[in-house]
N, C-alpha and C. Protein backbone atom coordinates (compact mmCIF):
# COMPACT_ATOMS: atom_id res chain seq x y z
N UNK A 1 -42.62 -12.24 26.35
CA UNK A 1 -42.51 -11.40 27.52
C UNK A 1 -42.29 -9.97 27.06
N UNK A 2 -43.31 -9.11 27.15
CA UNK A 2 -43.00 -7.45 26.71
C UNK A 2 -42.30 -6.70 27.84
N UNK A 3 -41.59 -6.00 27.51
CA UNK A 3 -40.33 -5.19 28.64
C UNK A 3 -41.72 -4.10 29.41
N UNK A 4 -40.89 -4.43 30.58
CA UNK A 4 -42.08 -3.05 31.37
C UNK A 4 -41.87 -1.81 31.30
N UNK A 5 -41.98 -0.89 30.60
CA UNK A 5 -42.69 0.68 30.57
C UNK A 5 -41.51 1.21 31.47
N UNK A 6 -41.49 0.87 32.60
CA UNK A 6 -41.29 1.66 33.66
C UNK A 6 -39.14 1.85 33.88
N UNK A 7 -39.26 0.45 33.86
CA UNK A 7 -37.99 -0.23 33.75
C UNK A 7 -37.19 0.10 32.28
N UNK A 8 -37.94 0.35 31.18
CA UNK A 8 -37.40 1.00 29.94
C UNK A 8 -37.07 2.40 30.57
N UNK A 9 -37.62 3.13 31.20
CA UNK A 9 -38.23 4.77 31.25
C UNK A 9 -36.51 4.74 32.08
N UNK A 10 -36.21 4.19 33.46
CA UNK A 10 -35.61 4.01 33.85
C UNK A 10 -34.18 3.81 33.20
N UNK A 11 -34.09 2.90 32.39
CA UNK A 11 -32.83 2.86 31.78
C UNK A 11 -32.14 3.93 30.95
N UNK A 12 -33.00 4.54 30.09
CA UNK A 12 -33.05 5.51 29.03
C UNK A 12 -32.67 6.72 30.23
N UNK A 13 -33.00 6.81 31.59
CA UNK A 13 -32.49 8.05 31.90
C UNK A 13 -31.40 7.91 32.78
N UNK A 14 -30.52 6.20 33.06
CA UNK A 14 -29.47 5.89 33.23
C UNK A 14 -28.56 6.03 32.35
N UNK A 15 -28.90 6.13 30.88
CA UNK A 15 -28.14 6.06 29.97
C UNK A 15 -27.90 7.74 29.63
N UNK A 16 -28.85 8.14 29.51
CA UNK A 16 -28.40 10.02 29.51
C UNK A 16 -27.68 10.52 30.57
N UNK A 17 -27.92 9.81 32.12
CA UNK A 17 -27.00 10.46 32.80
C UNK A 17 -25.59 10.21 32.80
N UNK A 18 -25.18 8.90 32.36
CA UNK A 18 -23.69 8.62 32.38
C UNK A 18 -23.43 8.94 30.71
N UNK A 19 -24.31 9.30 29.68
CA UNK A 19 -23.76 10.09 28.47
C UNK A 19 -23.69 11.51 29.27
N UNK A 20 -24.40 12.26 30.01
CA UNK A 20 -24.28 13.52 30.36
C UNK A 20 -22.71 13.54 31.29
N UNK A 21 -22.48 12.35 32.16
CA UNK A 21 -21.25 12.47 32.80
C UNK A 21 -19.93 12.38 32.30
N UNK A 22 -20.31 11.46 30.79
CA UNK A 22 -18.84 11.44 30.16
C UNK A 22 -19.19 12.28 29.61
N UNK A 23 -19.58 13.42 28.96
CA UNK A 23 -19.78 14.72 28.03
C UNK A 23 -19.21 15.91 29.09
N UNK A 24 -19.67 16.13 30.07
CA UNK A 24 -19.12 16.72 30.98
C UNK A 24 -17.35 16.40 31.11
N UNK A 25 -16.84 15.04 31.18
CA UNK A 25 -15.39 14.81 31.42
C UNK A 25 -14.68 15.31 30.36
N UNK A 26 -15.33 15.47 29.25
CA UNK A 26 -14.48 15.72 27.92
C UNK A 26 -14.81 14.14 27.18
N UNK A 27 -15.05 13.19 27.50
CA UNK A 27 -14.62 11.99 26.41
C UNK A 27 -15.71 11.80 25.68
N UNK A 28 -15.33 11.94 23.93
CA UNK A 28 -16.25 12.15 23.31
C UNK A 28 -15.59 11.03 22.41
N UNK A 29 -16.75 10.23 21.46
CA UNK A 29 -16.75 8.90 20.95
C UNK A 29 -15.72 8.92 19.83
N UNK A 30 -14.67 8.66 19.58
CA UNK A 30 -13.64 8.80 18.46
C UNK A 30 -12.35 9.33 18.93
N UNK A 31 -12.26 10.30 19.69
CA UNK A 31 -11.51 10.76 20.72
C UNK A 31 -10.40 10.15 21.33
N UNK A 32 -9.20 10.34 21.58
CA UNK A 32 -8.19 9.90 22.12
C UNK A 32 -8.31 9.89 23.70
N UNK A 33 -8.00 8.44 24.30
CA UNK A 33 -8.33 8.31 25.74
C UNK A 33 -6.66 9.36 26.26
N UNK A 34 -7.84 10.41 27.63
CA UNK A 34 -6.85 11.14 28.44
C UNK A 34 -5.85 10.20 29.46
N UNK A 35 -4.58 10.52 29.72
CA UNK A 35 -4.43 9.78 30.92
C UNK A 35 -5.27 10.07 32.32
N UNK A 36 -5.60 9.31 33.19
CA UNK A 36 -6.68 9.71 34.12
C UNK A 36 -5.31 9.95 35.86
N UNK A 37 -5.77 11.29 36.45
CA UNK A 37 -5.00 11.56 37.52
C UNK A 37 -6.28 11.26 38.67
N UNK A 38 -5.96 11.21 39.99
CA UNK A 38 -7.00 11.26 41.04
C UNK A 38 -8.22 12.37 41.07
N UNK A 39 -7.70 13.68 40.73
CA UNK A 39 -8.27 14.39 40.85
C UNK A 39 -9.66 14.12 40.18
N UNK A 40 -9.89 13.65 38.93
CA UNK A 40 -10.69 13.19 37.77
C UNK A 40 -11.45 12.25 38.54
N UNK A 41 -11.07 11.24 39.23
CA UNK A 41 -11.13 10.11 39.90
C UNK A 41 -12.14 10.54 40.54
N UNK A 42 -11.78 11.00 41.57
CA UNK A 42 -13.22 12.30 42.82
C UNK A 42 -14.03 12.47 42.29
N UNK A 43 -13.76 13.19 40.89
CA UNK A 43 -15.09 14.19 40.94
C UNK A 43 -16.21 12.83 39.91
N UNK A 44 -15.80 11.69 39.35
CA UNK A 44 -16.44 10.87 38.74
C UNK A 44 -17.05 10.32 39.65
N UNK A 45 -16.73 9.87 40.95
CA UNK A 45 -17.52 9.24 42.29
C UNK A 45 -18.98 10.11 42.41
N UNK A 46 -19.11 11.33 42.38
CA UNK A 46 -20.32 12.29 42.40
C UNK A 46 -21.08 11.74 41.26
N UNK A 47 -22.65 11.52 41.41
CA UNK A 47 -23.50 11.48 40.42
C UNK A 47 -23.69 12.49 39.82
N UNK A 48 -24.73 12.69 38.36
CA UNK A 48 -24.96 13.37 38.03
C UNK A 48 -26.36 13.91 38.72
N UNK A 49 -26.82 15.54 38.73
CA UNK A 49 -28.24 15.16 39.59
C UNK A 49 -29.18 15.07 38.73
N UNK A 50 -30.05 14.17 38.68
CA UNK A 50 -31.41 13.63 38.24
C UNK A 50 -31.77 14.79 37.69
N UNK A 51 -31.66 15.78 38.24
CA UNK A 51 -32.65 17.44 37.44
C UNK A 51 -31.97 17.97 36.38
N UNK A 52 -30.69 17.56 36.60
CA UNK A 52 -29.91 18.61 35.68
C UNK A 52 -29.60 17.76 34.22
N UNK A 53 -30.04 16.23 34.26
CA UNK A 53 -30.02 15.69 32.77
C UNK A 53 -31.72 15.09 32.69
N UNK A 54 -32.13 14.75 31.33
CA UNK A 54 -33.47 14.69 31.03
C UNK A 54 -34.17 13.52 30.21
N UNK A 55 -34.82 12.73 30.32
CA UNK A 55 -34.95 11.29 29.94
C UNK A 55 -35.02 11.59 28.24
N UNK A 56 -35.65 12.86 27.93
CA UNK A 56 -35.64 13.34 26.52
C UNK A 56 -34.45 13.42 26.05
N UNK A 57 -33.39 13.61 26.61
CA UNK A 57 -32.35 13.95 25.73
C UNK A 57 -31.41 12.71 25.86
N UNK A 58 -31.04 12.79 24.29
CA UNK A 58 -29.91 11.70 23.86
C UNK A 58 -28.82 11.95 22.73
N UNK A 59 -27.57 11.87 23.55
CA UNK A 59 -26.47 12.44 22.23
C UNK A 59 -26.30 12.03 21.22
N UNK A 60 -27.36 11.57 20.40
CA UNK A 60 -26.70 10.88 19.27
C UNK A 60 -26.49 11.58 18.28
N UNK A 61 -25.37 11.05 17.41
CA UNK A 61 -25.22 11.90 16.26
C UNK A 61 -25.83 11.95 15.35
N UNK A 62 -26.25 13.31 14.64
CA UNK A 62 -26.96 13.18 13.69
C UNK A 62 -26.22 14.05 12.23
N UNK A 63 -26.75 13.53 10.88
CA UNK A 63 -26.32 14.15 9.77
C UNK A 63 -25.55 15.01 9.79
N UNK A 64 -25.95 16.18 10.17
CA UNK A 64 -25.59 17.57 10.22
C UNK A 64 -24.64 18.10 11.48
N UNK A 65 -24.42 17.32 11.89
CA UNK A 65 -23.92 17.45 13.30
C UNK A 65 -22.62 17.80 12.65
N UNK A 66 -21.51 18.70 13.21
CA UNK A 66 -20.25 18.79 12.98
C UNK A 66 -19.14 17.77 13.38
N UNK A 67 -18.35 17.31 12.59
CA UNK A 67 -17.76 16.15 12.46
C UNK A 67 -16.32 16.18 12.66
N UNK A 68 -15.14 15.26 13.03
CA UNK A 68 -13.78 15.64 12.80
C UNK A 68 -13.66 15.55 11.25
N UNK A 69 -12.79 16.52 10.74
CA UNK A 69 -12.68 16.44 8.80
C UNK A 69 -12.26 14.67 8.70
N UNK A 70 -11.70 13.76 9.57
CA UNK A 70 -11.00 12.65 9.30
C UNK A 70 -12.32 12.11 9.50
N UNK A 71 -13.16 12.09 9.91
CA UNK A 71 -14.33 11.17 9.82
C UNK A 71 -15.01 11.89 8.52
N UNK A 72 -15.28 12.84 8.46
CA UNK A 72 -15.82 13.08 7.23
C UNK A 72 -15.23 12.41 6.05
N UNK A 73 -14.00 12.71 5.92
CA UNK A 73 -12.84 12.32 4.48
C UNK A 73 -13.13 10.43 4.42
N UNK A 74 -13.00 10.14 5.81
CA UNK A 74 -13.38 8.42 6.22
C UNK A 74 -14.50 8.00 5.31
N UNK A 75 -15.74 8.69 5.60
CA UNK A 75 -17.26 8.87 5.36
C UNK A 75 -17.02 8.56 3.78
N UNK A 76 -16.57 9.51 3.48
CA UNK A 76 -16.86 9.84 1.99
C UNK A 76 -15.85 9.01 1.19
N UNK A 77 -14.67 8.40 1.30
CA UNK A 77 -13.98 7.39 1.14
C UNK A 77 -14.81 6.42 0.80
N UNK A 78 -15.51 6.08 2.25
CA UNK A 78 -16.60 4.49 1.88
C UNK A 78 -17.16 4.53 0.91
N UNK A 79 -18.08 5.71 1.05
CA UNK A 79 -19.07 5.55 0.46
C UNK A 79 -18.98 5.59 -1.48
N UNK A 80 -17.95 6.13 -2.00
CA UNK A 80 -17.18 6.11 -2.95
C UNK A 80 -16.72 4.86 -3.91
N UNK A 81 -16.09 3.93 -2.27
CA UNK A 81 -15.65 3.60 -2.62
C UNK A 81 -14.07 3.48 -2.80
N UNK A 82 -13.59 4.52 -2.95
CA UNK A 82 -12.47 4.82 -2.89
C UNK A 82 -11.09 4.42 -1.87
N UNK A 83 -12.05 3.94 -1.07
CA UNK A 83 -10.46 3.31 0.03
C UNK A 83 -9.76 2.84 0.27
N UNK A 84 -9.75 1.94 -0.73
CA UNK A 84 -8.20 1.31 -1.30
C UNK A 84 -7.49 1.99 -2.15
N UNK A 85 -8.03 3.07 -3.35
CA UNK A 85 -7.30 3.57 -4.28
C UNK A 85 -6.78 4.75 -2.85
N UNK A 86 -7.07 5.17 -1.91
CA UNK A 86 -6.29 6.28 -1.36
C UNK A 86 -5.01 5.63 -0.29
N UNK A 87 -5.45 4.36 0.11
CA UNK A 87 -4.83 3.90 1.04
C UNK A 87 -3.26 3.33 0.29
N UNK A 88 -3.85 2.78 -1.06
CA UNK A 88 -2.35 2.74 -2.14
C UNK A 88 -2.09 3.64 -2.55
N UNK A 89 -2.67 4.57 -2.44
CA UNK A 89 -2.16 6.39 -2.78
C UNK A 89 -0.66 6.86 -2.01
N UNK A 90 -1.56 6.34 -0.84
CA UNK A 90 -0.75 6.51 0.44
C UNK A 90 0.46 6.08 0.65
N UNK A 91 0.60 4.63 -0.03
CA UNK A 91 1.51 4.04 -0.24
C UNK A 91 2.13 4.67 -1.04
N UNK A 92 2.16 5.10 -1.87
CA UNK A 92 2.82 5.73 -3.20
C UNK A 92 4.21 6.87 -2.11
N UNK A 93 2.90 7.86 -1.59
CA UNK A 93 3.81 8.46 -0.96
C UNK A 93 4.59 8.14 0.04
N UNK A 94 4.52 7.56 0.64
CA UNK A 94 5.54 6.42 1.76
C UNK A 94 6.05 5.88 1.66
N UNK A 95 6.20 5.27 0.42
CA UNK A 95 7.18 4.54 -0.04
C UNK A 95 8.51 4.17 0.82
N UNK A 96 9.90 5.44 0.60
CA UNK A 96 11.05 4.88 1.86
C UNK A 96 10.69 5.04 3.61
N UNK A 97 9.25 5.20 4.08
CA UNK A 97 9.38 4.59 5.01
C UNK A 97 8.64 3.30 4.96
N UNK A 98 8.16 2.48 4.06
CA UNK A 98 7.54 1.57 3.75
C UNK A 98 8.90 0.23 3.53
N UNK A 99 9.77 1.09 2.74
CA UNK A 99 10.68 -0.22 2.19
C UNK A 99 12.49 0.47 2.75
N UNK A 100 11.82 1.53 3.43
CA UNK A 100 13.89 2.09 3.71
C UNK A 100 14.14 2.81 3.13
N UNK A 101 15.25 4.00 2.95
CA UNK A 101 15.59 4.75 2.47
C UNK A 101 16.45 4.58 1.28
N UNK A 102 17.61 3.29 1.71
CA UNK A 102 18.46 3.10 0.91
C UNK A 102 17.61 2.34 -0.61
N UNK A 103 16.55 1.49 -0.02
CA UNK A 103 15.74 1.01 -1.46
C UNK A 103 14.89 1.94 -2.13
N UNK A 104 14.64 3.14 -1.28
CA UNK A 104 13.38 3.62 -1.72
C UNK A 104 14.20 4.50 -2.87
N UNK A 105 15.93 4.88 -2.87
CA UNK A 105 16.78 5.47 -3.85
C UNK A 105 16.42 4.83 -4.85
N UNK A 106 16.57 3.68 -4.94
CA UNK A 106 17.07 2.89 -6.58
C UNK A 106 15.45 1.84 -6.92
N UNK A 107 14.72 2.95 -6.27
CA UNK A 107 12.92 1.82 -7.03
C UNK A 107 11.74 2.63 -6.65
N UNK A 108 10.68 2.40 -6.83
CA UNK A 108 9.99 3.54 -6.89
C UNK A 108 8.51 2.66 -7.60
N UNK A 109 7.23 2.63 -6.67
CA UNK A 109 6.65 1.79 -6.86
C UNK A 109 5.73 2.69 -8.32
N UNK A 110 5.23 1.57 -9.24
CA UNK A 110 4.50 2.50 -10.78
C UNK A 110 3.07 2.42 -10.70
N UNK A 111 2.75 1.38 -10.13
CA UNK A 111 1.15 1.16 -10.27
C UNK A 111 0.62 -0.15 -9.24
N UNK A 112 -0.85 0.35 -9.49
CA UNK A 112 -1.57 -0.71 -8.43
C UNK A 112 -2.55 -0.98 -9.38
N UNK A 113 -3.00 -2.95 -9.26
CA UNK A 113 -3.91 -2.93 -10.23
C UNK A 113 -4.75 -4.65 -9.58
N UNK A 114 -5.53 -4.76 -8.85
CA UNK A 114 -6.29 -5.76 -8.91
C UNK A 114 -5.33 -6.68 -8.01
N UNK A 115 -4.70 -6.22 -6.58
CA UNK A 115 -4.12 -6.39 -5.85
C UNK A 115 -2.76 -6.90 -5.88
N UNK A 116 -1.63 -6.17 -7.42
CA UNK A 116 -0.83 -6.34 -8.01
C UNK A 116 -0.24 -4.98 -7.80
N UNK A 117 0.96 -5.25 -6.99
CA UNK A 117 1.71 -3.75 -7.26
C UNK A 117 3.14 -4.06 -7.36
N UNK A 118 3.22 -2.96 -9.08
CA UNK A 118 4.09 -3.01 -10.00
C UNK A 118 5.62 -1.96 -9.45
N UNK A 119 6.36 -2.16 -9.45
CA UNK A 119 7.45 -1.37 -8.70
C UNK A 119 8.65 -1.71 -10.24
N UNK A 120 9.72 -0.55 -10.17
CA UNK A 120 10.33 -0.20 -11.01
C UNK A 120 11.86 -0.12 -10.10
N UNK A 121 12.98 -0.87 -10.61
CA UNK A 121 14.15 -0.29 -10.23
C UNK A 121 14.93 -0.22 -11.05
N UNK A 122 16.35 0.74 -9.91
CA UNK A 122 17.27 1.34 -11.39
C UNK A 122 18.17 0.11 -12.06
N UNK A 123 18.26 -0.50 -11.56
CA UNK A 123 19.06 -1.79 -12.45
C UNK A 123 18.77 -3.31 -12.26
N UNK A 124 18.96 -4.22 -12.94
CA UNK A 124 18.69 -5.43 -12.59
C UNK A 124 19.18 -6.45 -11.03
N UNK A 125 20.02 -5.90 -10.71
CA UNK A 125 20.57 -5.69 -9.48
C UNK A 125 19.75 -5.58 -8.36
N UNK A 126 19.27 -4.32 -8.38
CA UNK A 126 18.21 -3.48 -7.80
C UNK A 126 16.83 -4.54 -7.94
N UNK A 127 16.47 -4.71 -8.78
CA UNK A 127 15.58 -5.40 -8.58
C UNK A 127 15.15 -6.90 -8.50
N UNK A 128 16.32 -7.62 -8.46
CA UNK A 128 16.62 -8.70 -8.00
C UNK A 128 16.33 -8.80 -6.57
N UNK A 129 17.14 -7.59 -5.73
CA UNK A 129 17.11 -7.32 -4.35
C UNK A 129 15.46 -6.88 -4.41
N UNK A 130 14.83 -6.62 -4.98
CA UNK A 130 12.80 -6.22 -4.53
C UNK A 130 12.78 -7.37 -4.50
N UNK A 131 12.83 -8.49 -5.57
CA UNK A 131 12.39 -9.67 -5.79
C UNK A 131 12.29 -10.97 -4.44
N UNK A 132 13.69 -10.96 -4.27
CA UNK A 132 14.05 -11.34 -2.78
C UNK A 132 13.56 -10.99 -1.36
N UNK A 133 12.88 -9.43 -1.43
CA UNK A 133 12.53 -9.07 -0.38
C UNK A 133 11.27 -8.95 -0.25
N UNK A 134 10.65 -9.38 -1.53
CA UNK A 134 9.00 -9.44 -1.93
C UNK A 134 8.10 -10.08 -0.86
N UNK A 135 8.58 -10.92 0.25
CA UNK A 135 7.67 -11.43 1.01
C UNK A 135 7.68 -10.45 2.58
N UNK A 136 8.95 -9.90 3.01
CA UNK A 136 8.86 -8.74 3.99
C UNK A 136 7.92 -7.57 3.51
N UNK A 137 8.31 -6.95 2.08
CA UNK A 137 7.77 -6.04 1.95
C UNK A 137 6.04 -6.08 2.18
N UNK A 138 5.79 -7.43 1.62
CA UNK A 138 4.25 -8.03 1.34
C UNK A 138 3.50 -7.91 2.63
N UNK A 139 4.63 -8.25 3.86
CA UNK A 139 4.16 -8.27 4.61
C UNK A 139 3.84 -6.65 5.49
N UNK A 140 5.43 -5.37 5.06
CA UNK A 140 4.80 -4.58 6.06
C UNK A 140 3.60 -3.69 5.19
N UNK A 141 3.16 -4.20 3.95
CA UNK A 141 2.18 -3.65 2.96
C UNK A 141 1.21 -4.13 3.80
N UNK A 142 1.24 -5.02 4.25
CA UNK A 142 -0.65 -5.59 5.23
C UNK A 142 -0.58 -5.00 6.20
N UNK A 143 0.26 -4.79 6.90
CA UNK A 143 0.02 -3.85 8.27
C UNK A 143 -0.09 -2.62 8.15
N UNK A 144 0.26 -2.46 6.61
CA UNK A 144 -0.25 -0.38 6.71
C UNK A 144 -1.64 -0.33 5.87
N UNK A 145 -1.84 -1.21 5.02
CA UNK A 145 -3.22 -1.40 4.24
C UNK A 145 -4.40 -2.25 4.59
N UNK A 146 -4.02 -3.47 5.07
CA UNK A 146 -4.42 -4.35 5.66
C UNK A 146 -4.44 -6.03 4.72
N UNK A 147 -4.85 -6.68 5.30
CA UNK A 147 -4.45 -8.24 4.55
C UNK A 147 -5.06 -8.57 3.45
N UNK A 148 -4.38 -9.02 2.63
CA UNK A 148 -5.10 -8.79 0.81
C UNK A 148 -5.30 -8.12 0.41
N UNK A 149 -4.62 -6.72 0.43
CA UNK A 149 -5.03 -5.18 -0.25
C UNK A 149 -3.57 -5.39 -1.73
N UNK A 150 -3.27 -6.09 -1.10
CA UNK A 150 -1.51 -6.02 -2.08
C UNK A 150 -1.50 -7.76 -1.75
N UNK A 151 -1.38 -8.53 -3.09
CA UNK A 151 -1.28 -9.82 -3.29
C UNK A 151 0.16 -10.44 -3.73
N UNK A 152 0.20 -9.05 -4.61
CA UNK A 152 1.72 -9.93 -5.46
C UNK A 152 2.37 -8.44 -5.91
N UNK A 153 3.61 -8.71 -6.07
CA UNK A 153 4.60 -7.12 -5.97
C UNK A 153 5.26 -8.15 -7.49
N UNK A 154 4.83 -7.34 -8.36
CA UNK A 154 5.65 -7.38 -9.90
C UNK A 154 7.24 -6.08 -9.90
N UNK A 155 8.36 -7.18 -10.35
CA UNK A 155 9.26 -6.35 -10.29
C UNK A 155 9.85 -5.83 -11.84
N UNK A 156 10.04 -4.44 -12.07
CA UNK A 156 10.46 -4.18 -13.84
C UNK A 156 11.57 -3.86 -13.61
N UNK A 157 12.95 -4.26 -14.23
CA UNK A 157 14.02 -3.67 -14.18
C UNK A 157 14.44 -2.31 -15.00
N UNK A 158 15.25 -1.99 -15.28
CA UNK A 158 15.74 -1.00 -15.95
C UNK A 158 15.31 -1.07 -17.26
N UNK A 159 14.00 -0.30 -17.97
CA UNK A 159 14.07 -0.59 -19.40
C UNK A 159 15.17 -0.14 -20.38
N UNK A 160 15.31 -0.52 -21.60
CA UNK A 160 16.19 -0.43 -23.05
C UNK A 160 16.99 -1.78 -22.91
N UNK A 161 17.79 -1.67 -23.94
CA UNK A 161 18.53 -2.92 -24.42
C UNK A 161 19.75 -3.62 -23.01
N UNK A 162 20.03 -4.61 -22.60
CA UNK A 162 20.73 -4.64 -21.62
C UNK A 162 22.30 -4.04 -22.16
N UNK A 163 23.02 -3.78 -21.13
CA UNK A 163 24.75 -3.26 -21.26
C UNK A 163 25.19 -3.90 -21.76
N UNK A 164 26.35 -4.13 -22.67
CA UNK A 164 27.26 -4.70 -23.59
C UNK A 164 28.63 -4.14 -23.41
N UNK A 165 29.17 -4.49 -22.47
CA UNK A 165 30.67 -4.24 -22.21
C UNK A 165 31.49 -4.58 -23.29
N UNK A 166 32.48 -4.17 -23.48
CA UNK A 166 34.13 -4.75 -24.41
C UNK A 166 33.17 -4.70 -25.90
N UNK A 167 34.03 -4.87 -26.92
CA UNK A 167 34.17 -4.89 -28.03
C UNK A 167 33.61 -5.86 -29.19
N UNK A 168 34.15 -7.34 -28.33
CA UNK A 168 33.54 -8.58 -28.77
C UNK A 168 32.37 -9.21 -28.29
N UNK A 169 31.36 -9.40 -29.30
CA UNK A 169 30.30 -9.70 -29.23
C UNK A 169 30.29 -11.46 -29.13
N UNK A 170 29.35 -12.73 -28.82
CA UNK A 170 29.06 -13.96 -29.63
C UNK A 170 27.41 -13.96 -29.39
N UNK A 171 27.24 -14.38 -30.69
CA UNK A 171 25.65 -14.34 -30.97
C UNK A 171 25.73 -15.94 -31.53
């Protein structure tokens, strides 16, 4: 069954007029929805008139078209590649609102590697407490990166020789 001519011609200039009516409101594709008052309400009840939009024209975006910089930076991310190394970037810097303030004092994440991230604290103590908390943290790591970006959280304690209190040694 081939579509009729006429009934295509038709749609294509249904579709420019309600792209011409939301372009007119302000709402543009990426865009944060406005709250809507009555007033808005009214004037959306009015059609657009048939003369004043054109079966030729269609908003689509093209290459060159000017972009928000966050879709661009998005863009070029993908295509890179790069969007996990920025999104654990990200992490890097977020850290105490990622894990708290009071942990984010005494640890400090070192590296990301093949969905392994290596974290460092100031004492064995300290990182006993990561160790324990390795499955919260795991978890608010997926809601800011997303699920399987971070698999397993390796914990390093304090490097050099451990403390040796008092005098007497047994070996």
């Amino acid at each position: 069954m081939r579509p009729d001519p006429e009934r295509a011609r038709l749609a294509a200039e249904a579709l420019a007029r309600a792209r011409a009516d939301a372009w007119a409101r302000g709402d543009r594709p990426g865009a944060p929805r406005r709250p809507q008052n009555q007033a808005q309400d009214s004037e959306r009840e009015q059609p657009t008139p048939a003369a004043a939009t054109s079966s030729s024209w269609l908003a689509r975006p093209r290459r060159d078209d000017p972009q928000p910089l966050t879709a661009a930076v998005g863009g070029l991310l993908s295509a890179r590649g790069w969007r996990e190394r920025a999104a654990v970037g990200a992490v890097f810097g977020h850290w105490p609102e990622i894990v708290g303030p009071q942990l984010a004092l005494h640890t400090k994440p070192e590296s990301f590697d093949a969905g392994e991230l290596t974290v460092s604290a100031d004492s064995a103590a300290w990182a006993t407490q990561v160790r324990l908390m390795a499955p919260q943290i795991l978890k608010r790591l997926a809601e800011e990166l997303g699920h399987n970006t971070v698999r397993h959280i390796r914990v390093n304690g304090p490097s050099g020789p451990p403390r040796r209190p008092g005098r007497l040694r047994v070996r």
